[in-house]
Protein backbone atom coordinates (compact mmCIF):
# COMPACT_ATOMS: atom_id res chain seq x y z
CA UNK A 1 0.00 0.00 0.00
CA UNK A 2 1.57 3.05 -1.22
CA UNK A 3 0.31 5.53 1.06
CA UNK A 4 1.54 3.66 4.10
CA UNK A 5 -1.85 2.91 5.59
CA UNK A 6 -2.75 -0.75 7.14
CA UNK A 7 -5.17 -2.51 5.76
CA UNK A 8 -7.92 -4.36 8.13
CA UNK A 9 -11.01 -6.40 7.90
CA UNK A 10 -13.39 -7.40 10.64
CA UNK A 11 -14.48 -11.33 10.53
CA UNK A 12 -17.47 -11.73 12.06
CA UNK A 13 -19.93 -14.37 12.22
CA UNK A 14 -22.04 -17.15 15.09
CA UNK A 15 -20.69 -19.32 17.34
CA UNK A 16 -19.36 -22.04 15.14
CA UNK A 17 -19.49 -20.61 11.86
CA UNK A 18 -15.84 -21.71 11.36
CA UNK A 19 -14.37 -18.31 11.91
CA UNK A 20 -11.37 -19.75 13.51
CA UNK A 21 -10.97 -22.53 11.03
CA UNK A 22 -10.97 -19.50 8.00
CA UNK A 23 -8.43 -17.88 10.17
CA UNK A 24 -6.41 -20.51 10.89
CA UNK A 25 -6.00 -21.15 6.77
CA UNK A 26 -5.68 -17.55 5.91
CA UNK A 27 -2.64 -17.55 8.75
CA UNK A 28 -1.34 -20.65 7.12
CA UNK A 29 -1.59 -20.65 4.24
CA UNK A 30 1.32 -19.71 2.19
CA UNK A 31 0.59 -16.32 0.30
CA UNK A 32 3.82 -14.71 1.78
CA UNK A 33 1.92 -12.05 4.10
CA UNK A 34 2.75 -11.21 7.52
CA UNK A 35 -0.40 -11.03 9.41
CA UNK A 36 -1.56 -9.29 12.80
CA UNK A 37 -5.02 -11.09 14.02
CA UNK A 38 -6.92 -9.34 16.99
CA UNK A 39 -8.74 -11.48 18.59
CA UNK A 40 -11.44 -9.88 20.09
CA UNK A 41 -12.87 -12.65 21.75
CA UNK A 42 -14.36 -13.35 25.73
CA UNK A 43 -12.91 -16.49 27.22
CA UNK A 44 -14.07 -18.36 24.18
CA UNK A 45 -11.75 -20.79 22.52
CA UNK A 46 -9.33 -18.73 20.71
CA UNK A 47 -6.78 -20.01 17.60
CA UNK A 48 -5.38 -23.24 18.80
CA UNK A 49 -2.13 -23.38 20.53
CA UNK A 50 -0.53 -25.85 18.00
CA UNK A 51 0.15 -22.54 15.73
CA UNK A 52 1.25 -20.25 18.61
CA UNK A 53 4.22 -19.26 20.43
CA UNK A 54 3.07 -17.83 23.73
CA UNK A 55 5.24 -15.39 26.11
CA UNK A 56 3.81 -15.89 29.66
CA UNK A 57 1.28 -13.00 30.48
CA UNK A 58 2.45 -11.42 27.15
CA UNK A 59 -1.03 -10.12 25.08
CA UNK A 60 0.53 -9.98 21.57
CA UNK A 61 2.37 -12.86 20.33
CA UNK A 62 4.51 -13.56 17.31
CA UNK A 63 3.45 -17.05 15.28
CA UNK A 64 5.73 -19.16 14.17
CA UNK A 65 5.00 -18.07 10.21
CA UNK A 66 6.07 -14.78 11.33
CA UNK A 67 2.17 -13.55 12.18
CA UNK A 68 1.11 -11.81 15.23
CA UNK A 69 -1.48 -12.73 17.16
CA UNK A 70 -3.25 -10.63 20.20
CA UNK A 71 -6.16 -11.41 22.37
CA UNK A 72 -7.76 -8.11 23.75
CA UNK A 73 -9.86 -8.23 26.82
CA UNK A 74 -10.93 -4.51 26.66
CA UNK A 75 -9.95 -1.51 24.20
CA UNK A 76 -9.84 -2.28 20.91
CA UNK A 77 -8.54 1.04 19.98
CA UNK A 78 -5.53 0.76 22.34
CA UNK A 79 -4.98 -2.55 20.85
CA UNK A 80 -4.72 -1.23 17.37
CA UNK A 81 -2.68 2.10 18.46
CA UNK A 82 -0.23 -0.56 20.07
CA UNK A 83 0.41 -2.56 17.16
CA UNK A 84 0.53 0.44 14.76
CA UNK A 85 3.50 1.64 16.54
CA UNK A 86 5.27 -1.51 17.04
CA UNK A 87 5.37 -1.99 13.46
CA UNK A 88 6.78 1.68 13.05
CA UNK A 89 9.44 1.15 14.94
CA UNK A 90 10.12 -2.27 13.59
CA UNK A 91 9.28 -4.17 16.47
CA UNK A 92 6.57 -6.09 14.65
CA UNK A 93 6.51 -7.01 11.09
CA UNK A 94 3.56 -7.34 9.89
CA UNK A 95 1.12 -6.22 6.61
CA UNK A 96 -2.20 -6.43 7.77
CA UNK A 97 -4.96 -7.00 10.14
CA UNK A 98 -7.67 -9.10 10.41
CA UNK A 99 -10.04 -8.77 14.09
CA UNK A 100 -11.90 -11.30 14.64
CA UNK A 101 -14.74 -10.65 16.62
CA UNK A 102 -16.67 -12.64 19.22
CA UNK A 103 -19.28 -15.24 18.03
CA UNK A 104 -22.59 -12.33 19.90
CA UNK A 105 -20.44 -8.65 18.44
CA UNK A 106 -22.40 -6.48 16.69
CA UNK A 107 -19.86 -5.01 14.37
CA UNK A 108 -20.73 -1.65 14.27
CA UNK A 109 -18.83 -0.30 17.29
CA UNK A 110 -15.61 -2.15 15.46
CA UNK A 111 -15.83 -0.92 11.88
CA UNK A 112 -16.79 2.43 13.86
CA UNK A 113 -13.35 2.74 15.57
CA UNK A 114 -11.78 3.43 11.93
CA UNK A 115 -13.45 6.58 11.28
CA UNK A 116 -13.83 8.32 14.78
CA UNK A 117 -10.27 8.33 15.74
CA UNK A 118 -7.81 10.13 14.41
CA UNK A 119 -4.95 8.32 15.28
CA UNK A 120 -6.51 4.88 14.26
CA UNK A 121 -7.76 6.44 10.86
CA UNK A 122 -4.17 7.75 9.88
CA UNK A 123 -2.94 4.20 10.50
CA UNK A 124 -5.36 2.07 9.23
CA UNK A 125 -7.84 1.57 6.46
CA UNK A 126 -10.51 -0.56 7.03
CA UNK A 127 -11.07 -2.83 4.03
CA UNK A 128 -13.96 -4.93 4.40
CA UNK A 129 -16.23 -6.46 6.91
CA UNK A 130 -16.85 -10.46 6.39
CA UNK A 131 -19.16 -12.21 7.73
CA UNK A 132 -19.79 -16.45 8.18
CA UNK A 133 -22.93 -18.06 8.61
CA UNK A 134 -23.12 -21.72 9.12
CA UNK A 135 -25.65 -23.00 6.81
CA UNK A 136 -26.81 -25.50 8.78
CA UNK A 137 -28.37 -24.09 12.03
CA UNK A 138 -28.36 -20.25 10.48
CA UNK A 139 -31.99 -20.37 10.01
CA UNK A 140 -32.70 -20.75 13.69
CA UNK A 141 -30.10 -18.12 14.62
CA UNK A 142 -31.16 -16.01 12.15
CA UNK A 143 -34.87 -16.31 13.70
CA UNK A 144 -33.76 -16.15 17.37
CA UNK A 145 -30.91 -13.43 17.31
CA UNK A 146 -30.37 -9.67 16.07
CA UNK A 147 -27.05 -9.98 16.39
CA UNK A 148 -26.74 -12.51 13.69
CA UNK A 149 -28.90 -10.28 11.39
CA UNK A 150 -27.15 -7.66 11.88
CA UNK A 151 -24.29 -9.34 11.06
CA UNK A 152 -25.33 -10.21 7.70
CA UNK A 153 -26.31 -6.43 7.02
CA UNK A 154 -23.17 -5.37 7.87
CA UNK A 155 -21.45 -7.39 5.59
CA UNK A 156 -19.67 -6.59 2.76
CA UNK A 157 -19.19 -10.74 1.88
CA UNK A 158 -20.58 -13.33 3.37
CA UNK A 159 -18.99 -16.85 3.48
CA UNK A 160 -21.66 -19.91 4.23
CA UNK A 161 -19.72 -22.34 5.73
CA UNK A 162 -21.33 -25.99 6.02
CA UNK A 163 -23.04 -25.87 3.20
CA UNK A 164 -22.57 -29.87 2.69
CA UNK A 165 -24.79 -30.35 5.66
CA UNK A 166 -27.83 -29.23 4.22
CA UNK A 167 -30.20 -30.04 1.15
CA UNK A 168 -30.17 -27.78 -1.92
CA UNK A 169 -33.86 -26.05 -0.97
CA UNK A 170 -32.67 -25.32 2.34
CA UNK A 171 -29.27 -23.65 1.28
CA UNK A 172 -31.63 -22.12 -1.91
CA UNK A 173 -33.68 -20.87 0.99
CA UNK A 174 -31.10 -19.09 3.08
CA UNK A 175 -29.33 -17.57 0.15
CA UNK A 176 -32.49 -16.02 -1.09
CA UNK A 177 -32.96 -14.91 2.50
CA UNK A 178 -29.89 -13.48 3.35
CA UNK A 179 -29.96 -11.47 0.00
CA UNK A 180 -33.41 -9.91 0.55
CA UNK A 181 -31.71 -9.17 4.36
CA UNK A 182 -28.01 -7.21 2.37
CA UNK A 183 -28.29 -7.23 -1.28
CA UNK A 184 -24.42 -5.19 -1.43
CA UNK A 185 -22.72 -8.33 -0.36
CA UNK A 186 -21.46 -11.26 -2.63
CA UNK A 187 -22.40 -14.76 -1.27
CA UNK A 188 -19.58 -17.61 -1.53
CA UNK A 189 -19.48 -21.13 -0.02
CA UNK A 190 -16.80 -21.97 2.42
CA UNK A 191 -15.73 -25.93 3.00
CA UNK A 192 -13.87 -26.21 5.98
CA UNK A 193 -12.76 -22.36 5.76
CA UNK A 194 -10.39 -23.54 2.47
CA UNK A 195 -11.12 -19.62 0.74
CA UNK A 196 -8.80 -18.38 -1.93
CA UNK A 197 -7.26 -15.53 -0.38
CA UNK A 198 -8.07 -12.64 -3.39
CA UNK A 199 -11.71 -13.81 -1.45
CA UNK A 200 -10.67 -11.96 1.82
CA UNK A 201 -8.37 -9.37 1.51
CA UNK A 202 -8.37 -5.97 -0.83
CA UNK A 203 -11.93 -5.89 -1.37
CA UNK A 204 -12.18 -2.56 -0.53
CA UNK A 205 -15.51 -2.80 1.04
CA UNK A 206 -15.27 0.73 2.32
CA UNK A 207 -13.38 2.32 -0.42
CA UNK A 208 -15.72 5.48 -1.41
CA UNK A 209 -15.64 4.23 -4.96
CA UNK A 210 -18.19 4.78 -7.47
CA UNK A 211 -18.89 1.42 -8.21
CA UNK A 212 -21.75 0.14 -6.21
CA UNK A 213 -21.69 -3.35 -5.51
CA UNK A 214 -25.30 -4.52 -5.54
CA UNK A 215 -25.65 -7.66 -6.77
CA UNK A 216 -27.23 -7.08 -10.63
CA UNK A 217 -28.93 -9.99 -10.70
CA UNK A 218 -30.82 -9.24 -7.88
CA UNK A 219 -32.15 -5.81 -9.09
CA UNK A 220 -32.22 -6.88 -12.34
CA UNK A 221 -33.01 -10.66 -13.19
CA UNK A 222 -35.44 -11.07 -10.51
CA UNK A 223 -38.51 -11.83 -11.54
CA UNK A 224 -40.49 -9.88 -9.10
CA UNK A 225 -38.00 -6.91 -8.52
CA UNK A 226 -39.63 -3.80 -10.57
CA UNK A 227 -43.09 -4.61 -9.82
CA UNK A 228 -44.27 -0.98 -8.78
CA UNK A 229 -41.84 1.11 -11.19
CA UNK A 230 -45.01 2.09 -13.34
CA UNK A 231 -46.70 4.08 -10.39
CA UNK A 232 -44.96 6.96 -11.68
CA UNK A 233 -41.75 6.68 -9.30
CA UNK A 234 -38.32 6.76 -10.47
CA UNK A 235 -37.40 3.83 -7.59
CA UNK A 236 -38.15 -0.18 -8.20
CA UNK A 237 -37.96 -2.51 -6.02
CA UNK A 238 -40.24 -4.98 -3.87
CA UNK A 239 -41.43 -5.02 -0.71
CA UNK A 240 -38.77 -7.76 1.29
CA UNK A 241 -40.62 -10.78 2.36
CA UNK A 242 -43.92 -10.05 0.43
CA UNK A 243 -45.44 -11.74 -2.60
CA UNK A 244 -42.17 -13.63 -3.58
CA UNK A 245 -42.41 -16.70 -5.27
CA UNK A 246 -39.37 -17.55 -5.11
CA UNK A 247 -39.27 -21.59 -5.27
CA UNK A 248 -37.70 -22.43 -2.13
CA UNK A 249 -38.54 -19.13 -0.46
CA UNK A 250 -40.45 -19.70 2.63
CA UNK A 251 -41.85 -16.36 4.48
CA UNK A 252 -39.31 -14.48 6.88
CA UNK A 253 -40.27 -10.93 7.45
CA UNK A 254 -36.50 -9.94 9.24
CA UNK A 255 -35.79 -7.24 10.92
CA UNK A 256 -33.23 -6.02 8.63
CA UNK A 257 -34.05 -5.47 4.98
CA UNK A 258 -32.32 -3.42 2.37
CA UNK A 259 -34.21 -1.22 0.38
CA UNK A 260 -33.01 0.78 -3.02
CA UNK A 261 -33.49 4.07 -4.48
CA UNK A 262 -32.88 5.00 -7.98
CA UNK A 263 -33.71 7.62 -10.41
CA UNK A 264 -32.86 9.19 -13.69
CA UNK A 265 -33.29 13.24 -12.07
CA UNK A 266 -30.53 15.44 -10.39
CA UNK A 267 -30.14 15.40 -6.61
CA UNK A 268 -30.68 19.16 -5.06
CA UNK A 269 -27.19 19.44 -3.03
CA UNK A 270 -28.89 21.06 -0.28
CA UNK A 271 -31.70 19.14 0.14
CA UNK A 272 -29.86 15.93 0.10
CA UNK A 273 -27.63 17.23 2.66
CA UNK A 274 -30.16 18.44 4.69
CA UNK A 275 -32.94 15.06 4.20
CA UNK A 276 -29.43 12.52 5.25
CA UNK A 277 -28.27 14.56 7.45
CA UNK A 278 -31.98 14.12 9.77
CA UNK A 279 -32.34 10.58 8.75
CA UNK A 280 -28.64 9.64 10.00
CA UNK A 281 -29.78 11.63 13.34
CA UNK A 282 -32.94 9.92 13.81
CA UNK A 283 -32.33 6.42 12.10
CA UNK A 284 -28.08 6.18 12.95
CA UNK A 285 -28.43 3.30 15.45
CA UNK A 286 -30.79 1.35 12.98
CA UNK A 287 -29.08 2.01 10.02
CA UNK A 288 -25.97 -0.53 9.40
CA UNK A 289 -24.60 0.30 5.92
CA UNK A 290 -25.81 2.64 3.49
CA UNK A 291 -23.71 3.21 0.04
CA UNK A 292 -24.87 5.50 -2.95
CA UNK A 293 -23.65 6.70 -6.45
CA UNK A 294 -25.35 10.27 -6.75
CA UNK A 295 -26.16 11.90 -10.20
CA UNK A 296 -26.03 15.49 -8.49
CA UNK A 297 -27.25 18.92 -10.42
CA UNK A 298 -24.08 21.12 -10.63
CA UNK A 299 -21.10 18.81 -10.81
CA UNK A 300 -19.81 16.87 -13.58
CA UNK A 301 -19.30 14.32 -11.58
CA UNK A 302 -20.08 11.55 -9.48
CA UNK A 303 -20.69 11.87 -5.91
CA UNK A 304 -20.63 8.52 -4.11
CA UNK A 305 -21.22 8.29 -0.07
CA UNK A 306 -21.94 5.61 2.44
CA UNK A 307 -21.85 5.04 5.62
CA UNK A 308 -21.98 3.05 8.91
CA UNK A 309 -24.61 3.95 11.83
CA UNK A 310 -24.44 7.78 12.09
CA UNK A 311 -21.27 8.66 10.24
CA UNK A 312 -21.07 9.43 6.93
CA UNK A 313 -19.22 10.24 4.55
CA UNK A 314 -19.15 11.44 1.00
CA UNK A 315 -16.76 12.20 -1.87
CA UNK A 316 -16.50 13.51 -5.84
CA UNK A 317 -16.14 10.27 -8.26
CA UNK A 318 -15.16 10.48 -11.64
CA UNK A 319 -16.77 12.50 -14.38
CA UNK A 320 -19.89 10.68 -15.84
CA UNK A 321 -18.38 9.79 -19.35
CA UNK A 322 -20.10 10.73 -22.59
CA UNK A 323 -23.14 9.07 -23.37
CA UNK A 324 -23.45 7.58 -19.73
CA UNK A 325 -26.96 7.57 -18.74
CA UNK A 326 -27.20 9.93 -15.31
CA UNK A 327 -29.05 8.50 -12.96
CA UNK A 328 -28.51 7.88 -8.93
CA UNK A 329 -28.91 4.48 -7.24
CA UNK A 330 -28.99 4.13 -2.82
CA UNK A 331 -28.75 1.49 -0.72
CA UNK A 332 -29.73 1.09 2.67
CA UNK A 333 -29.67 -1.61 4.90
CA UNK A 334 -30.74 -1.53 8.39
CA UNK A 335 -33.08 -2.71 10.96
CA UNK A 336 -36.73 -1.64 10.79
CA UNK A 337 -36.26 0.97 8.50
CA UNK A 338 -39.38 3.09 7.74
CA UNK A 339 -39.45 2.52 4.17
CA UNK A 340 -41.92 5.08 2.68
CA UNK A 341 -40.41 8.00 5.05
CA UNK A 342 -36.88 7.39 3.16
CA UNK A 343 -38.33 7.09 -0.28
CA UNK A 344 -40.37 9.67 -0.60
CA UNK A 345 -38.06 11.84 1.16
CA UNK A 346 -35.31 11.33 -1.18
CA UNK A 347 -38.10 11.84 -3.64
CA UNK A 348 -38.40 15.58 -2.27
CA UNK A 349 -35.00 15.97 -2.46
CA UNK A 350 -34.78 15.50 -6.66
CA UNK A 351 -34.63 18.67 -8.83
């Protein structure tokens, strides 16, 4: 990385997902890079010893591949502000980090950390969040537990691990599900955490690029997305969890949808501003991640933004090239998101 910052992703994911089994490949596996894990974990079982070489009372350790583990038991931010300045002085060699989070974390307050603090955020970019779900009992987490849901909203990939252990309508059933629940993130199987490692690191999940990674096939190719766009709005989509008929789809009506915005008109500047600006105060907590590319009157270019909770944050993109059709598409996904209040607001906010 040429401007000197760290990279970092967040791995998050249930109790036996097979987090530590990804980890323990990514670690060993040989790729060549030097790898700090955080593990941010509460007297749960952390990376087995076999691959460790522990100091007495010492909290970060050096692996024997030349990767650095740490368990932290209370600030993350200290954690990271540690290790940044062990590798500037060369005490630690190391290219990236990857935290992995305990089995219950929502991992808001984590991806949080990057932004709010200064020091942290001129050390460290955070590159993606990932998140596991083990195919076989995530339908009864997924039913019993926010935290899991949120932890497929804030994901920018999701891995299913165990997919062997379950039929093809059941696994049909939980992709379809967890797509309706974060339509940004790309879905990959997992056996026994064996995941090519292009799959996990530089995905720049938070990069404020103007590419918006929704999966096309969901807007596009399903058959029941689009189903209101002739009621004289600019925005398509369907209402999660209703009228699908979807093969395997059985009903779930989760807490956290996505919804998406588009249209072909200019954004007023100033009303935009002013319309994200309330929603982020009102909605922040319920709001996980929210990405757009913005067709904005007065600029030649671009304007993506996205965010996490209540910050934001927004930048210019490139210039829309000749004979690219304008338009603006938004995602949000969060938890019990009042629907009509966002889309017709952003409706008010058009030229």
């Amino acid at each position: 990385m040429s401007n000197g910052l760290i990279p970092a992703t967040i791995l998050t994911g249930f109790l036996g997902s097979g987090k530590t089994t990804l980890l323990k490949r990514v670690l060993t596996e040989a790729h060549g890079q030097k790898i700090a894990v955080i593990e941010n974990e509460f007297g749960e079982e952390n990376i087995d010893n076999e691959i460790l070489v522990q100091a007495p009372g010492e909290q970060i350790i050096q692996l024997n591949n030349g990767c650095v583990c740490c368990t932290i038991r209370e600030d993350l931010r200290s954690t990271l502000s540690e290790l940044a300045a062990k590798k500037r002085s060369g005490e630690l060699d190391f290219e990236r980090v990857v935290i992995e989070t305990t089995g219950l974390a929502d991992p808001g307050p984590v991806a949080q950390t990057f932004f709010m603090d200064d020091e942290i955020a001129e050390s460290y970019l955070l590159d993606s969040i990932l998140t596991l779900v083990d195919a076989k009992h995530a339908g009864q987490q997924l039913d019993s537990r926010q935290e899991a849901r949120r932890q497929v909203g804030f994901a920018d990939r999701i891995f299913i691990s165990k997919s062997e252990l379950v039929d093809e309508a059941e696994l049909g059933d939980l992709t379809h599900r967890l797509k309706h629940m974060n339509p940004r993130a790309p879905q990959q199987q997992v056996h026994f955490g064996e995941v090519p490692i292009a799959s996990v690191f530089d995905l720049k999940g938070f990069n404020l690029n103007a590419k918006l990674e929704i999966d096309p096939e969901f807007l596009d190719a399903d058959p029941h997305a689009g189903h209101d766009h002739d009621h004289g709005h600019d925005h398509h989509d369907h209402e999660h969890g209703e009228h699908c008929d979807h093969p395997h789809h059985h009903q779930h009506d989760d807490d956290v949808k996505s919804f998406v915005f588009r249209s072909n008109r200019a954004f007023s500047a100033a009303k935009l501003e002013d319309f994200l600006g309330s929603i982020v105060q009102v909605y922040g907590p319920k709001l996980l991640r929210y990405k757009g590319v913005l067709y904005m009157k007065g600029t030649e270019r671009k304007v993506v933004f996205q965010g996490v909770h209540q910050l934001m944050g927004s930048d210019l993109g490139p210039v829309w090239a000749p004979g690219e059709k304008k338009n603006s598409k938004l995602v949000f996904i969060g938890i019990d998101l009042p629907r009509d209040i966002f889309l017709q607001g952003l409706e008010q906010c058009l030229v």
